[in-house]
C-alpha atoms as a PDB file:
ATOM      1  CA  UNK A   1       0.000   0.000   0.000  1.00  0.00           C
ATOM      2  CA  UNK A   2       2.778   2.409   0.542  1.00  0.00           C
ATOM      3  CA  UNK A   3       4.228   2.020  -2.535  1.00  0.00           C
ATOM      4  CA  UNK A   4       0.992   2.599  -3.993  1.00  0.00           C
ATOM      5  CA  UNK A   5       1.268   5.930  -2.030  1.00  0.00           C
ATOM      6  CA  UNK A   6       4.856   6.815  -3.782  1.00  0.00           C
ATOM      7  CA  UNK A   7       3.812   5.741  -7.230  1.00  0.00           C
ATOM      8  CA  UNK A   8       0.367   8.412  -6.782  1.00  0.00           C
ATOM      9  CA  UNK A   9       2.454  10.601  -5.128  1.00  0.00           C
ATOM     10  CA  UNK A  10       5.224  10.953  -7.566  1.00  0.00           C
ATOM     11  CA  UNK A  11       3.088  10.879 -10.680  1.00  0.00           C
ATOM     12  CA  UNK A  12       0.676  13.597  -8.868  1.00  0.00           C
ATOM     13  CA  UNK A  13       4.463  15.678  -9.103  1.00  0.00           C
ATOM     14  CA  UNK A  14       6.023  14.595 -12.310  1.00  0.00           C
ATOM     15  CA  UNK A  15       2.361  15.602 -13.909  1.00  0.00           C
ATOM     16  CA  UNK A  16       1.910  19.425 -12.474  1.00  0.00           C
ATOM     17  CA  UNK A  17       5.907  19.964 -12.230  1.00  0.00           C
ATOM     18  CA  UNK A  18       5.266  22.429 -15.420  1.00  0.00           C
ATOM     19  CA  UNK A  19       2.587  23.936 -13.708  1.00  0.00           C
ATOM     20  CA  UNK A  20       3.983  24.491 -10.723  1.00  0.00           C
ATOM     21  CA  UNK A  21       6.495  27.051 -12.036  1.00  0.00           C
ATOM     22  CA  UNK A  22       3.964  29.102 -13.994  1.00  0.00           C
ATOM     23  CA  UNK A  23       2.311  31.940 -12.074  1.00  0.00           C
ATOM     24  CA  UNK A  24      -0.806  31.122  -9.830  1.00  0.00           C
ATOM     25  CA  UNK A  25      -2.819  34.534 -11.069  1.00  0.00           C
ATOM     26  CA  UNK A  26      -3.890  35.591  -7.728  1.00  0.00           C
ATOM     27  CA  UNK A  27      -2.645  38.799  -7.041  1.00  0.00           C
ATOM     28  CA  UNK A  28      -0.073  38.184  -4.386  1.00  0.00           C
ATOM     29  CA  UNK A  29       2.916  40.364  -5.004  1.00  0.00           C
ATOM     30  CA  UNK A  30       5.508  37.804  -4.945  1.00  0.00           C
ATOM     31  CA  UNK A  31       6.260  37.705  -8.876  1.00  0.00           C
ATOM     32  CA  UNK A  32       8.753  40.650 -10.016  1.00  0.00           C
ATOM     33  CA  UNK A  33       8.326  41.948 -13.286  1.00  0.00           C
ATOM     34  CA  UNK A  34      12.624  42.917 -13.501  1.00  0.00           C
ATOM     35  CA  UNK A  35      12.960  38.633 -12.775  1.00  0.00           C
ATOM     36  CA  UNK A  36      10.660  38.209 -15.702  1.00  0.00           C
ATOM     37  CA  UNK A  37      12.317  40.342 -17.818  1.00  0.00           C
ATOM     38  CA  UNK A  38      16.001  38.565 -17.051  1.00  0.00           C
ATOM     39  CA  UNK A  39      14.347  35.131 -17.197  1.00  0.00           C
ATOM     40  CA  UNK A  40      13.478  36.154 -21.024  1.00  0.00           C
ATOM     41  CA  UNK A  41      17.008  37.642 -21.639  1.00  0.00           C
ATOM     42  CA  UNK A  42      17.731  34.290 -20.218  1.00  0.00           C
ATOM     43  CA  UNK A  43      16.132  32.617 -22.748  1.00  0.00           C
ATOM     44  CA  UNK A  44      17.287  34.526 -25.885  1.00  0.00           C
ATOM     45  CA  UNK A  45      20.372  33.927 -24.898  1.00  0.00           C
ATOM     46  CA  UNK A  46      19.629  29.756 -24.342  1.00  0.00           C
ATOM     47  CA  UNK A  47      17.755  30.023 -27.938  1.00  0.00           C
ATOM     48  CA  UNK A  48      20.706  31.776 -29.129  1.00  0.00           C
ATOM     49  CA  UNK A  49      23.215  29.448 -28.274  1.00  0.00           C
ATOM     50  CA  UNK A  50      21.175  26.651 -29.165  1.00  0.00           C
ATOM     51  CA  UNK A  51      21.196  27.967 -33.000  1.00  0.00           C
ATOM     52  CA  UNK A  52      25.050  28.424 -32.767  1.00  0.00           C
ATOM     53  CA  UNK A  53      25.584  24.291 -31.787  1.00  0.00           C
ATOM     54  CA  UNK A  54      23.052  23.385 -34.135  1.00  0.00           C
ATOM     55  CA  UNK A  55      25.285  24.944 -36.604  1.00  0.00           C
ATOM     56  CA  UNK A  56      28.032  24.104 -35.478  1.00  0.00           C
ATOM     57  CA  UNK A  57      26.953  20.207 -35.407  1.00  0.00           C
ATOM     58  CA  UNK A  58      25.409  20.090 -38.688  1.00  0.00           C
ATOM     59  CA  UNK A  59      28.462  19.352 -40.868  1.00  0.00           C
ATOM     60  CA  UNK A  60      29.268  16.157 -38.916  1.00  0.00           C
ATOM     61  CA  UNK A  61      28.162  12.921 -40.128  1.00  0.00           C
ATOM     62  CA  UNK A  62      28.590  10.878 -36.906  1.00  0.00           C
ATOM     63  CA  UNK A  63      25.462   9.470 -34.320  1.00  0.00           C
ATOM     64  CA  UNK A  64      27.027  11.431 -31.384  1.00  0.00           C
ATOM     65  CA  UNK A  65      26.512  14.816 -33.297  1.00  0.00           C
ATOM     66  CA  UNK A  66      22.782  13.356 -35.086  1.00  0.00           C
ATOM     67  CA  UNK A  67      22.089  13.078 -31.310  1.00  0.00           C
ATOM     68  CA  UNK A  68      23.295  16.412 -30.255  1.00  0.00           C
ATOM     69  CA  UNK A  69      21.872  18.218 -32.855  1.00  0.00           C
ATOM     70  CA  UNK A  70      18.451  17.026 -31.759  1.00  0.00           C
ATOM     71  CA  UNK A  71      18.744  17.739 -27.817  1.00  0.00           C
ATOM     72  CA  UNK A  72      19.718  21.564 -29.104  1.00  0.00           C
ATOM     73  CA  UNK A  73      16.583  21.805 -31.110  1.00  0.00           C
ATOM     74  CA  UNK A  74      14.583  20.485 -28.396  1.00  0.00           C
ATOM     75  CA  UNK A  75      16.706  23.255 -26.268  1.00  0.00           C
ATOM     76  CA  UNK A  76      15.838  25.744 -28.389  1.00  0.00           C
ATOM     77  CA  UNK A  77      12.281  25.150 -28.799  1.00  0.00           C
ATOM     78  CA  UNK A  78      11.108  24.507 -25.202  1.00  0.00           C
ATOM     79  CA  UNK A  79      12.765  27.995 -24.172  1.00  0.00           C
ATOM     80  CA  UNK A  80      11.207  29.584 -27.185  1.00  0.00           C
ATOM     81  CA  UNK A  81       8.067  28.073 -25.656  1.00  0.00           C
ATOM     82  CA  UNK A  82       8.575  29.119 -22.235  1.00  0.00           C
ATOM     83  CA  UNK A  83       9.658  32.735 -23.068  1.00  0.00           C
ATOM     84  CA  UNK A  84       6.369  32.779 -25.207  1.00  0.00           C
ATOM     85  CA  UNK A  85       4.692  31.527 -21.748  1.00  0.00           C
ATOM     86  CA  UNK A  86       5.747  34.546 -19.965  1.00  0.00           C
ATOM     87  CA  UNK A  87       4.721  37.172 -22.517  1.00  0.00           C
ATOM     88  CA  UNK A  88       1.507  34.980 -22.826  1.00  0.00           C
ATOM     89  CA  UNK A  89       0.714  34.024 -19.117  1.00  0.00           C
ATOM     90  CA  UNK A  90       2.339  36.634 -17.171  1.00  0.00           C
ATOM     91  CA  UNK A  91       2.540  39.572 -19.274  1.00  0.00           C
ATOM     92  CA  UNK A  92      -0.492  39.806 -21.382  1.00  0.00           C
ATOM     93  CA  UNK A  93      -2.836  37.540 -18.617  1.00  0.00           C
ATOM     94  CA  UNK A  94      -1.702  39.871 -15.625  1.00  0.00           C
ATOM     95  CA  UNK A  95       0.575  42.500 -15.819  1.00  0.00           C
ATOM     96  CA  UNK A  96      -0.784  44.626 -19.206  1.00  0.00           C
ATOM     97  CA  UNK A  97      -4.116  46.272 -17.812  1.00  0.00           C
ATOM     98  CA  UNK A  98      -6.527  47.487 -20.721  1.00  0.00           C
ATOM     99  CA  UNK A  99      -6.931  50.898 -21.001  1.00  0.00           C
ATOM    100  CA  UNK A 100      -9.785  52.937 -21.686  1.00  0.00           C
ATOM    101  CA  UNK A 101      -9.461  54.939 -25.385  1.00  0.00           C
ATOM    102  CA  UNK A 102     -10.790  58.051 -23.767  1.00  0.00           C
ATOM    103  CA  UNK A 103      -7.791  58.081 -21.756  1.00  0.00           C
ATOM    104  CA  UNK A 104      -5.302  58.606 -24.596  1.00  0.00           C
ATOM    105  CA  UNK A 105      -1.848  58.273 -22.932  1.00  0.00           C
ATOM    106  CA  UNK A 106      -2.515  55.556 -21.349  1.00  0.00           C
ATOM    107  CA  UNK A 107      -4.580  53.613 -24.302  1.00  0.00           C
ATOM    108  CA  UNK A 108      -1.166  54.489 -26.538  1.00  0.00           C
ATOM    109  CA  UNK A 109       1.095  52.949 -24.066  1.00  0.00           C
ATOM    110  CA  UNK A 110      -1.114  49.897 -23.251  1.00  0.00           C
ATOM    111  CA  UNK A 111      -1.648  49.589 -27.484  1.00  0.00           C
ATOM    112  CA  UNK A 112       2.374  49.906 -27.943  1.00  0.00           C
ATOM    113  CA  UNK A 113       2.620  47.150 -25.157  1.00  0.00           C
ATOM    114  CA  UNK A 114       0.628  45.054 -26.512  1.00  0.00           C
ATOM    115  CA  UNK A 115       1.875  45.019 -30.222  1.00  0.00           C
ATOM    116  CA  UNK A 116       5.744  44.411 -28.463  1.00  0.00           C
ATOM    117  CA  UNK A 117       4.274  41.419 -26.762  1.00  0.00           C
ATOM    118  CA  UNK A 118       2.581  40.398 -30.326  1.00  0.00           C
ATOM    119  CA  UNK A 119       5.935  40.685 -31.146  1.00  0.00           C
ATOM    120  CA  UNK A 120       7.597  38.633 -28.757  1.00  0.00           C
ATOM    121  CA  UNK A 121       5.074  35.983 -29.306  1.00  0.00           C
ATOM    122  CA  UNK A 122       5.719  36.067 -32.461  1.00  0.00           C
ATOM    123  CA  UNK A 123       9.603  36.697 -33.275  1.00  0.00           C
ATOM    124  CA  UNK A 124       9.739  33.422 -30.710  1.00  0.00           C
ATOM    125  CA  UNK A 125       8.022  31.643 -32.961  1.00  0.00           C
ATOM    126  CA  UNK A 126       9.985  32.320 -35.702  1.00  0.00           C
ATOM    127  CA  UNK A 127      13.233  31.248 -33.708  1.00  0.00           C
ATOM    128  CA  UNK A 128      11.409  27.764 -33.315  1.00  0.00           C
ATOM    129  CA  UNK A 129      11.150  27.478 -37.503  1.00  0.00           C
ATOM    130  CA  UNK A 130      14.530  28.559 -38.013  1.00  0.00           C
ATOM    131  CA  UNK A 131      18.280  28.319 -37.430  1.00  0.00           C
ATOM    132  CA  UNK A 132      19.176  31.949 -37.736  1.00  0.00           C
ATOM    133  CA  UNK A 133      19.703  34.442 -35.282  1.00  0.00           C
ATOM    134  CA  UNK A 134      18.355  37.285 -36.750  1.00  0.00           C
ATOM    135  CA  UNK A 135      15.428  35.950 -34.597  1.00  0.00           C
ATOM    136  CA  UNK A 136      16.694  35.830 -31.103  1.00  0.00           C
ATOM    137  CA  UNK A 137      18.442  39.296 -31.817  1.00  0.00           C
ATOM    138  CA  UNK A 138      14.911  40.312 -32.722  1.00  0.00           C
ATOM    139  CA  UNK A 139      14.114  39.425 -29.942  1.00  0.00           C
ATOM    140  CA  UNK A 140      16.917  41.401 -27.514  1.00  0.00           C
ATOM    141  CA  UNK A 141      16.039  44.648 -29.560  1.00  0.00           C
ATOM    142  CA  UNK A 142      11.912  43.908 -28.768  1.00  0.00           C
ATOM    143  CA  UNK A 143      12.480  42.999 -25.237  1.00  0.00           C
ATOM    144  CA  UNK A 144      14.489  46.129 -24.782  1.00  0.00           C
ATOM    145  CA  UNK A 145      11.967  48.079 -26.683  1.00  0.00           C
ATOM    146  CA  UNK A 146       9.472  46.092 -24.579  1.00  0.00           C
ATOM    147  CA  UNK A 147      10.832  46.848 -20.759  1.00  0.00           C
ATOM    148  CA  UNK A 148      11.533  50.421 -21.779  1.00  0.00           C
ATOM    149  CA  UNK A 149       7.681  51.368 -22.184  1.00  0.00           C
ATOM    150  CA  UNK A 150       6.532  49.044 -19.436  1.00  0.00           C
ATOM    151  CA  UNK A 151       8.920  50.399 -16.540  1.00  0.00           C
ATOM    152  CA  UNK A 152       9.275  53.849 -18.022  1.00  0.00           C
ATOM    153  CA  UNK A 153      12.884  53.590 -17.802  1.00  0.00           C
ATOM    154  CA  UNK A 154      15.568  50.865 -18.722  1.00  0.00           C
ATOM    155  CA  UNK A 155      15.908  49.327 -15.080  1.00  0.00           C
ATOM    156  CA  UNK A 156      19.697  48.374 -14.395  1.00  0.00           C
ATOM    157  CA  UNK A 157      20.401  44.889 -14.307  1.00  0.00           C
END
């Protein structure tokens, strides 16, 4: 019976393992939006790299590279995927707050926000099609763009 217990137990944590590092959407001031932002430079950089070995392993004919070349896809795609989770989830879900038109400063700002996460979303994407990394430093130049208008200022790092 108690290994029962462990085998629930440990499947009830390998299955929400993902979820538990996404954000819980109740408003409880523990998420910073600066740790967001260097979690995506985080990323680029990850993607970025990943595109340089999968490069750099494509001219070599032997099953040690084959299988390298595949875990740096798989790299690069699951952090395109969890950057795209942050401008998804965090940013668009809970951080961007509509705005209303009449209030035209603010309805510019939330409009320009919202076409840099579009963006995001998107240039990510494009780094998950592609080996090139006119992409990911797409992506840099949008985030910067991006953290600019949302803090008002380029925070220092």
């Amino acid at each position: 019976m108690k290994k029962l217990f462990l085998l629930v137990g440990f499947l009830v944590v390998l299955t929400t393992s993902e979820r538990s590092f996404a954000h819980c959407e109740i408003p409880c001031g523990i998420y910073d939006d600066q740790t967001r932002i260097h979690l995506m430079e985080e990323y680029i950089a990850t993607m970025e790299k990943s595109i340089y070995k999968i490069k750099e392993l494509s001219g070599k004919k032997d099953p040690h590279s084959y299988n390298q070349i595949v875990r740096w896809i798989d790299n690069k795609d699951r952090h395109a995927e969890k950057f795209q989770k942050i401008v998804w989830q965090y940013f668009l879900t809970q951080r961007v707050k509509p705005a209303k038109p009449e209030d035209k400063e603010k309805y510019e700002n939330y409009i320009k926000q919202l076409e840099l996460l579009h963006k995001l979303s998107f240039y990510a994407m494009k780094v998950k099609q592609n080996v090139d990394t006119k992409y990911t430093k797409k992506l840099y130049k949008l985030l910067n763009q991006f953290e600019k208008l949302y803090f008002g200022k380029k925070h220092s790092h």
